[in-house]
N, C-alpha and C. Protein backbone atom coordinates (compact mmCIF):
# COMPACT_ATOMS: atom_id res chain seq x y z
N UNK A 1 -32.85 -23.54 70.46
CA UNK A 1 -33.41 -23.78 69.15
C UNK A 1 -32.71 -22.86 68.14
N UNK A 2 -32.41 -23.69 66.71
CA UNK A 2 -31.56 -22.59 65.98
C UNK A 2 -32.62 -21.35 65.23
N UNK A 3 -32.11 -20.34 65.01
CA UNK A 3 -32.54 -19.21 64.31
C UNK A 3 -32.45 -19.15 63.16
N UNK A 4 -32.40 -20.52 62.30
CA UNK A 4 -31.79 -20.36 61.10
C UNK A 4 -33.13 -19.71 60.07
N UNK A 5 -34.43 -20.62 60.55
CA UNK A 5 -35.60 -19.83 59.71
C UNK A 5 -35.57 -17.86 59.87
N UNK A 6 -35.14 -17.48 60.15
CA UNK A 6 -35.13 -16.02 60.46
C UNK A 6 -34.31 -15.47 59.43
N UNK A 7 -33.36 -16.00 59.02
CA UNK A 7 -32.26 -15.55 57.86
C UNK A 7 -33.17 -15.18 56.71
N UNK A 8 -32.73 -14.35 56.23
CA UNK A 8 -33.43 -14.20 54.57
C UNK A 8 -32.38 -14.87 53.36
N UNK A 9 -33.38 -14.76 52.57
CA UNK A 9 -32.53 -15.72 51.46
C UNK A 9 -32.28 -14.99 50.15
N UNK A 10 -31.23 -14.34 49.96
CA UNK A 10 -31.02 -13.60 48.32
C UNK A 10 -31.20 -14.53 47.31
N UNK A 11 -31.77 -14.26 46.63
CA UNK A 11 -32.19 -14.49 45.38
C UNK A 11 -31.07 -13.81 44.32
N UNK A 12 -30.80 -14.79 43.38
CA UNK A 12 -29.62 -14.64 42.95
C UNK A 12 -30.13 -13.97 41.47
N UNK A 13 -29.42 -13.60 40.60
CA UNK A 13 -30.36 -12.64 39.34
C UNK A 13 -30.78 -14.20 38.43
N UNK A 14 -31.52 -13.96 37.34
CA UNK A 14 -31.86 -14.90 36.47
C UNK A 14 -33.20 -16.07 37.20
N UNK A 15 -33.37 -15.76 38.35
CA UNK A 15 -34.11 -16.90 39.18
C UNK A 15 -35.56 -15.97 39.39
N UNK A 16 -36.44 -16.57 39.09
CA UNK A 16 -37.74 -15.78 39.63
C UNK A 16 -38.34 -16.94 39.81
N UNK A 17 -39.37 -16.27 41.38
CA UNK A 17 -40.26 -16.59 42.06
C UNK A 17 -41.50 -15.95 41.72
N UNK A 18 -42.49 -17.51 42.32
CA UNK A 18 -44.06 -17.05 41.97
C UNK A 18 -44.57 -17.92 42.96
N UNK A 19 -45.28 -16.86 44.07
CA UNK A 19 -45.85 -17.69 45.19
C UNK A 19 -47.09 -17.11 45.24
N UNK A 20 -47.81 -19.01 45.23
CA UNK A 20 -49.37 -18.89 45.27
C UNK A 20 -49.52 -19.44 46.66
N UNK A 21 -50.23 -18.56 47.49
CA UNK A 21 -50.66 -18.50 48.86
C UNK A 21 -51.87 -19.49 48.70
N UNK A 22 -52.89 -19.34 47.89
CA UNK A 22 -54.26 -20.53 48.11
C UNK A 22 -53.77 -21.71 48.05
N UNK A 23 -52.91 -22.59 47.22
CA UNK A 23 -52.46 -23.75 46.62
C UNK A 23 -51.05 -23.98 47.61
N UNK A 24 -50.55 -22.92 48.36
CA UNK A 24 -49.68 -23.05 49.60
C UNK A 24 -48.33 -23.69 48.66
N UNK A 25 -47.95 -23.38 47.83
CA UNK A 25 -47.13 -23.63 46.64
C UNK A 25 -45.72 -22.13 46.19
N UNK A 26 -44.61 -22.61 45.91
CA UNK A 26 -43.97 -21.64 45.51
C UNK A 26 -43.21 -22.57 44.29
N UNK A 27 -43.18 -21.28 42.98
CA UNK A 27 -42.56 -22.07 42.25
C UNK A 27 -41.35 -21.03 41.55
N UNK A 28 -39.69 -21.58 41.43
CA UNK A 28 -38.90 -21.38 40.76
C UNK A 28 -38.53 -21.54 39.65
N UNK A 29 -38.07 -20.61 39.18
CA UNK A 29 -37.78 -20.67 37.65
C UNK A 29 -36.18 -20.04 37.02
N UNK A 30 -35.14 -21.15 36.99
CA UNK A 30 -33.81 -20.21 36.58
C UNK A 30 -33.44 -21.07 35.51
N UNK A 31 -32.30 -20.70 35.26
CA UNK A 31 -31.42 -21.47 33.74
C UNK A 31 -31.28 -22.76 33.78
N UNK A 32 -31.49 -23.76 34.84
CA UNK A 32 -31.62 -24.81 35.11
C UNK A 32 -32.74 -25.75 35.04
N UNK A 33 -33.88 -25.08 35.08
CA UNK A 33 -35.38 -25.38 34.73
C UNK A 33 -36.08 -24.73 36.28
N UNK A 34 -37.26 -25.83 35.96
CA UNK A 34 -38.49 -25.34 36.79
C UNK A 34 -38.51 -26.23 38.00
N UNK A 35 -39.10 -25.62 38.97
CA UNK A 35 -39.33 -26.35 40.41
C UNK A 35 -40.67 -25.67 40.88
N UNK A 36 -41.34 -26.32 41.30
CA UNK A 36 -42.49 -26.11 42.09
C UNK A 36 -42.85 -26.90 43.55
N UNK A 37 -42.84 -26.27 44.40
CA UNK A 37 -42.32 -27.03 46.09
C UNK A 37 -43.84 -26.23 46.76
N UNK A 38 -44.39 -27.30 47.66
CA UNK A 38 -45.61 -27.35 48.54
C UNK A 38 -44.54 -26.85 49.64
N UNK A 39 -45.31 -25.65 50.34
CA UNK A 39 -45.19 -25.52 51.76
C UNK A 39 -46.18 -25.74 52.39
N UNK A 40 -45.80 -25.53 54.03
CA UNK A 40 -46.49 -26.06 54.74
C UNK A 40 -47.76 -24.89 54.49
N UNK A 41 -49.17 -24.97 55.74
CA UNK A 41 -49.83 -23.71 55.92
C UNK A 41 -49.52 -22.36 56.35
N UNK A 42 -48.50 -23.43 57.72
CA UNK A 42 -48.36 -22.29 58.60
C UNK A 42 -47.02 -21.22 58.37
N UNK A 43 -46.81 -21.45 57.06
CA UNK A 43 -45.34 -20.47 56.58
C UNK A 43 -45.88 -19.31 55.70
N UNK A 44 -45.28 -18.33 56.00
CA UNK A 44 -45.70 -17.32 55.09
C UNK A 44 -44.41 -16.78 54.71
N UNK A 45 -45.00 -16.38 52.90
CA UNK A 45 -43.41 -16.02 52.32
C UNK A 45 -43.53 -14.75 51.88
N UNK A 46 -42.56 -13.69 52.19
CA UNK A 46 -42.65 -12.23 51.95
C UNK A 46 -41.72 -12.44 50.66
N UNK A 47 -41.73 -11.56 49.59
CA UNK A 47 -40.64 -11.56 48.97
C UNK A 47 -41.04 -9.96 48.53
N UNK A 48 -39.39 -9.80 48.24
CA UNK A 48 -39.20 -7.97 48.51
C UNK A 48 -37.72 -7.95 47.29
N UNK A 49 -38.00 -7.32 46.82
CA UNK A 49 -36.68 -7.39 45.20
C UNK A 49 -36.53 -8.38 45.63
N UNK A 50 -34.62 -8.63 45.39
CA UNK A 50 -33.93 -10.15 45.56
C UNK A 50 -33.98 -10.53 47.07
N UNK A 51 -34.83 -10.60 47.93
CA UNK A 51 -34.66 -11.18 49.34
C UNK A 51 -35.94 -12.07 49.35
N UNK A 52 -36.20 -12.92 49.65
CA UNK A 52 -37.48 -13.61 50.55
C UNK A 52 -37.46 -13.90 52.16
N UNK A 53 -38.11 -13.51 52.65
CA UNK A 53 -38.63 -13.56 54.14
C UNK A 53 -39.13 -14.80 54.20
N UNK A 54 -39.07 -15.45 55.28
CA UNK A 54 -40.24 -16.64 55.62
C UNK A 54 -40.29 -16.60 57.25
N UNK A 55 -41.65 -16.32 57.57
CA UNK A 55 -42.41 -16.30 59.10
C UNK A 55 -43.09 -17.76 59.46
N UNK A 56 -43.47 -17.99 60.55
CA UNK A 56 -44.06 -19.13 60.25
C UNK A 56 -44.30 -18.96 62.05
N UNK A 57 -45.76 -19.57 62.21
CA UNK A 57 -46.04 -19.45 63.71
C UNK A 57 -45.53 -20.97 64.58
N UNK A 58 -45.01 -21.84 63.92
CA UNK A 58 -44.65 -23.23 63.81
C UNK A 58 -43.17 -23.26 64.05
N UNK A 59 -42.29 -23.12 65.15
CA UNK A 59 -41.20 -23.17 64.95
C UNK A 59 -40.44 -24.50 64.53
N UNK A 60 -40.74 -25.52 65.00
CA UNK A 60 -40.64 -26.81 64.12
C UNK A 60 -40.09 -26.68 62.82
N UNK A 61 -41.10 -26.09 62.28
CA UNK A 61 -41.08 -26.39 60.62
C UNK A 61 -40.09 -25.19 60.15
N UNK A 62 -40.09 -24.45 60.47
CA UNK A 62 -39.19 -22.80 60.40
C UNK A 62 -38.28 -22.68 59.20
N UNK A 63 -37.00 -23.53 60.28
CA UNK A 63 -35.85 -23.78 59.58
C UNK A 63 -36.09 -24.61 58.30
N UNK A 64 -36.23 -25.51 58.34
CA UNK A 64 -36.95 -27.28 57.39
C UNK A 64 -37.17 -26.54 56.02
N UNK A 65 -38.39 -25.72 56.28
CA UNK A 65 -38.79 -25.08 54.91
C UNK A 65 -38.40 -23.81 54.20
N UNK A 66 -37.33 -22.81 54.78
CA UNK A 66 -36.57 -22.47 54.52
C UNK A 66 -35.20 -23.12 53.85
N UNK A 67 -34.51 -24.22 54.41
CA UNK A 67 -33.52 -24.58 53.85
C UNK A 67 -33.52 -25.10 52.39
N UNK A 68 -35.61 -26.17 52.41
CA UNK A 68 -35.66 -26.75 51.32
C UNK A 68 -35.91 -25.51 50.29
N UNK A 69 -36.60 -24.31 50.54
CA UNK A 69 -36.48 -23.24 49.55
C UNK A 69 -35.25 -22.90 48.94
N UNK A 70 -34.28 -22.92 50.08
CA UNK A 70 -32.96 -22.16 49.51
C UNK A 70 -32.02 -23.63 48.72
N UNK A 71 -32.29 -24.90 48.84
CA UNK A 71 -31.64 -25.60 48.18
C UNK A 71 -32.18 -26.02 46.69
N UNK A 72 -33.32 -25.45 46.73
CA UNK A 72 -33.96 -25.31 45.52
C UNK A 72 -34.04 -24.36 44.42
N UNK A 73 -33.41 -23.36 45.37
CA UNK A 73 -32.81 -22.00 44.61
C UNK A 73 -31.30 -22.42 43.78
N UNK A 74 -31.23 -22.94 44.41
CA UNK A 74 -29.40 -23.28 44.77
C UNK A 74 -29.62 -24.58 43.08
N UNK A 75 -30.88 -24.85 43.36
CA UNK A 75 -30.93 -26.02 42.10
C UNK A 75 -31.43 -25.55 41.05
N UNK A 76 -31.83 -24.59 41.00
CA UNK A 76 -32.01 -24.08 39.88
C UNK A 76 -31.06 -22.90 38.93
N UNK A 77 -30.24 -22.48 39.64
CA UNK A 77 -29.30 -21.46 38.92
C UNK A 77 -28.22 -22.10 38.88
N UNK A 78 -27.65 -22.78 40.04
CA UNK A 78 -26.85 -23.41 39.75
C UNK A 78 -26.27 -24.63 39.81
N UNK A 79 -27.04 -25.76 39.98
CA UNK A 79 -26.95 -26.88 39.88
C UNK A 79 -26.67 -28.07 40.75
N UNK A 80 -26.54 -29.20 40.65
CA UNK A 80 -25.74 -29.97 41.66
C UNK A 80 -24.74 -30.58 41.63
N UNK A 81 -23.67 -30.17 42.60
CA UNK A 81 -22.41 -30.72 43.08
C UNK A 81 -21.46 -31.26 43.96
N UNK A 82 -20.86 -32.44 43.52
CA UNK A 82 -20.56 -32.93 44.83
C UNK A 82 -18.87 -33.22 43.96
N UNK A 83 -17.78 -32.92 45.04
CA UNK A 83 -16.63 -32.55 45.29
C UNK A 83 -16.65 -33.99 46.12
N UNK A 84 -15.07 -34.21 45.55
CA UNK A 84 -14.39 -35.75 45.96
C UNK A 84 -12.94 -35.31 46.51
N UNK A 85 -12.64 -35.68 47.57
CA UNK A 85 -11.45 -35.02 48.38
C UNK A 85 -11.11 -36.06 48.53
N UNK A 86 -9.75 -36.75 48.07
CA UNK A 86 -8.81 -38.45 48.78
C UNK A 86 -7.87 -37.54 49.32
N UNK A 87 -7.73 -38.16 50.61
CA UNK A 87 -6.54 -38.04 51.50
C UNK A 87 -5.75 -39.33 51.72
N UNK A 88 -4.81 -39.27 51.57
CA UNK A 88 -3.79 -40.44 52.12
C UNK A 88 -3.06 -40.57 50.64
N UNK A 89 -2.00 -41.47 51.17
CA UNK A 89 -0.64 -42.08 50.11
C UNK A 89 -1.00 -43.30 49.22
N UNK A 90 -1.33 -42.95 47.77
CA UNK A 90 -1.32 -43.82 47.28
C UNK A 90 -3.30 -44.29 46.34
N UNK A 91 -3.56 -42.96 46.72
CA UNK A 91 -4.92 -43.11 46.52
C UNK A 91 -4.43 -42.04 45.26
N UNK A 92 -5.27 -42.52 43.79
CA UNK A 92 -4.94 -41.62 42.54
C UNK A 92 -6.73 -41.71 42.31
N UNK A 93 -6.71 -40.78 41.23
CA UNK A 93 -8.26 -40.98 40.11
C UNK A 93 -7.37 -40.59 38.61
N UNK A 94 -8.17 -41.08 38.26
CA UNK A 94 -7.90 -40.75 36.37
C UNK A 94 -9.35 -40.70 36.02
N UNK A 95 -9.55 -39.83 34.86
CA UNK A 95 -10.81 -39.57 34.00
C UNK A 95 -10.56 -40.62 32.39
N UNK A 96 -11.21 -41.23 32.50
CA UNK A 96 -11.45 -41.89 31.02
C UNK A 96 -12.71 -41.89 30.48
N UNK A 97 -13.01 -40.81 29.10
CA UNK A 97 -14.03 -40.83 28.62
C UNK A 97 -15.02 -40.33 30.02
N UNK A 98 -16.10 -40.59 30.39
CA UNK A 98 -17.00 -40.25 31.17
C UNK A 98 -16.84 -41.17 32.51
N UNK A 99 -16.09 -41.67 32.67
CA UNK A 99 -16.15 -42.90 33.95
C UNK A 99 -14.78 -42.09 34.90
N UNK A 100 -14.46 -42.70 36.02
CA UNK A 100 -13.35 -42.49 36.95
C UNK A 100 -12.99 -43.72 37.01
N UNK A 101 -11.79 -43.44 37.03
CA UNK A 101 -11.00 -44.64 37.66
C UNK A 101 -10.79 -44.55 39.20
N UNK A 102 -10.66 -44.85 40.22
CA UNK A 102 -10.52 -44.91 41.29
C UNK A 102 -9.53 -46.06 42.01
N UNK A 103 -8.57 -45.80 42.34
CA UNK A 103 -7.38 -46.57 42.94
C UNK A 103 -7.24 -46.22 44.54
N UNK A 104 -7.98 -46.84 44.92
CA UNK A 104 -8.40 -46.80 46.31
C UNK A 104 -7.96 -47.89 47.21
N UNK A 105 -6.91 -48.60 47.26
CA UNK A 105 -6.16 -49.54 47.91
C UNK A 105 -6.84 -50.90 47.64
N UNK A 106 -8.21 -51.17 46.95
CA UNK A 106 -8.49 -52.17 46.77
C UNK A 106 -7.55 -53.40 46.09
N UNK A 107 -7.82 -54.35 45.47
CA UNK A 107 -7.50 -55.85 44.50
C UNK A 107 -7.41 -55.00 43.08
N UNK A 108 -8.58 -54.24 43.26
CA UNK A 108 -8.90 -54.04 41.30
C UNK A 108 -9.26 -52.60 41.87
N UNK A 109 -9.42 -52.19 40.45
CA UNK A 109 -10.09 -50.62 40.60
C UNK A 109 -11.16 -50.09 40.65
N UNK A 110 -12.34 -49.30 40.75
CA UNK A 110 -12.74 -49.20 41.03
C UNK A 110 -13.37 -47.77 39.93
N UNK A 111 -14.47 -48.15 39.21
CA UNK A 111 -14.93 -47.47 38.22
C UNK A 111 -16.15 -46.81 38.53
N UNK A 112 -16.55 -45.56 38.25
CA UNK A 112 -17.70 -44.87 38.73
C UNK A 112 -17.98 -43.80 37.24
């Protein structure tokens, strides 16, 4: 089973946390806006300066709700991104205005 719930998670500057234990709720706040995420019961969240802890008697859930914390961190300071890698001969992109062109061996091209 992985150990990944055991990792702690730095907290990056500009991002603050506010965890309400009755309502089983943690909510983020960075330059990106606001998030507010339900955990489970059985997780408990330490937070200590920039680190948060998360225990949980549930190993199941461990990892799960850790990762969704830290991708939520990750969404609030700094955003979301996804990276386009073409490999092979003959594959181009061009930017026009806000769209892509995409020349991907098809008939026609291919606009996104």
């Amino acid at each position: 089973m992985s150990n990944l719930g055991r990792q702690k998670i730095n907290i990056p500057e500009g991002v603050t946390i506010k965890i309400n234990h009755e309502q089983c709720e943690i909510s983020l706040e960075g330059k990106l806006g606001l998030l507010t995420q339900k955990v489970s019961k059985e997780i408990n969240l330490i937070l200590k300066e920039n680190e948060l802890s998360i225990s949980s008697t549930n190993k199941r859930i461990w990892g799960a709700e850790r990762t969704q914390i830290q991708n939520s961190i990750i969404g609030v300071s700094q955003g979301f991104q996804k990276r386009l890698k073409l490999v092979g001969i003959g594959f181009r992109v061009q930017k026009e205005n806000q769209t892509l062109k995409l020349k991907l061996g098809f008939s026609h091209d291919v606009f996104f």
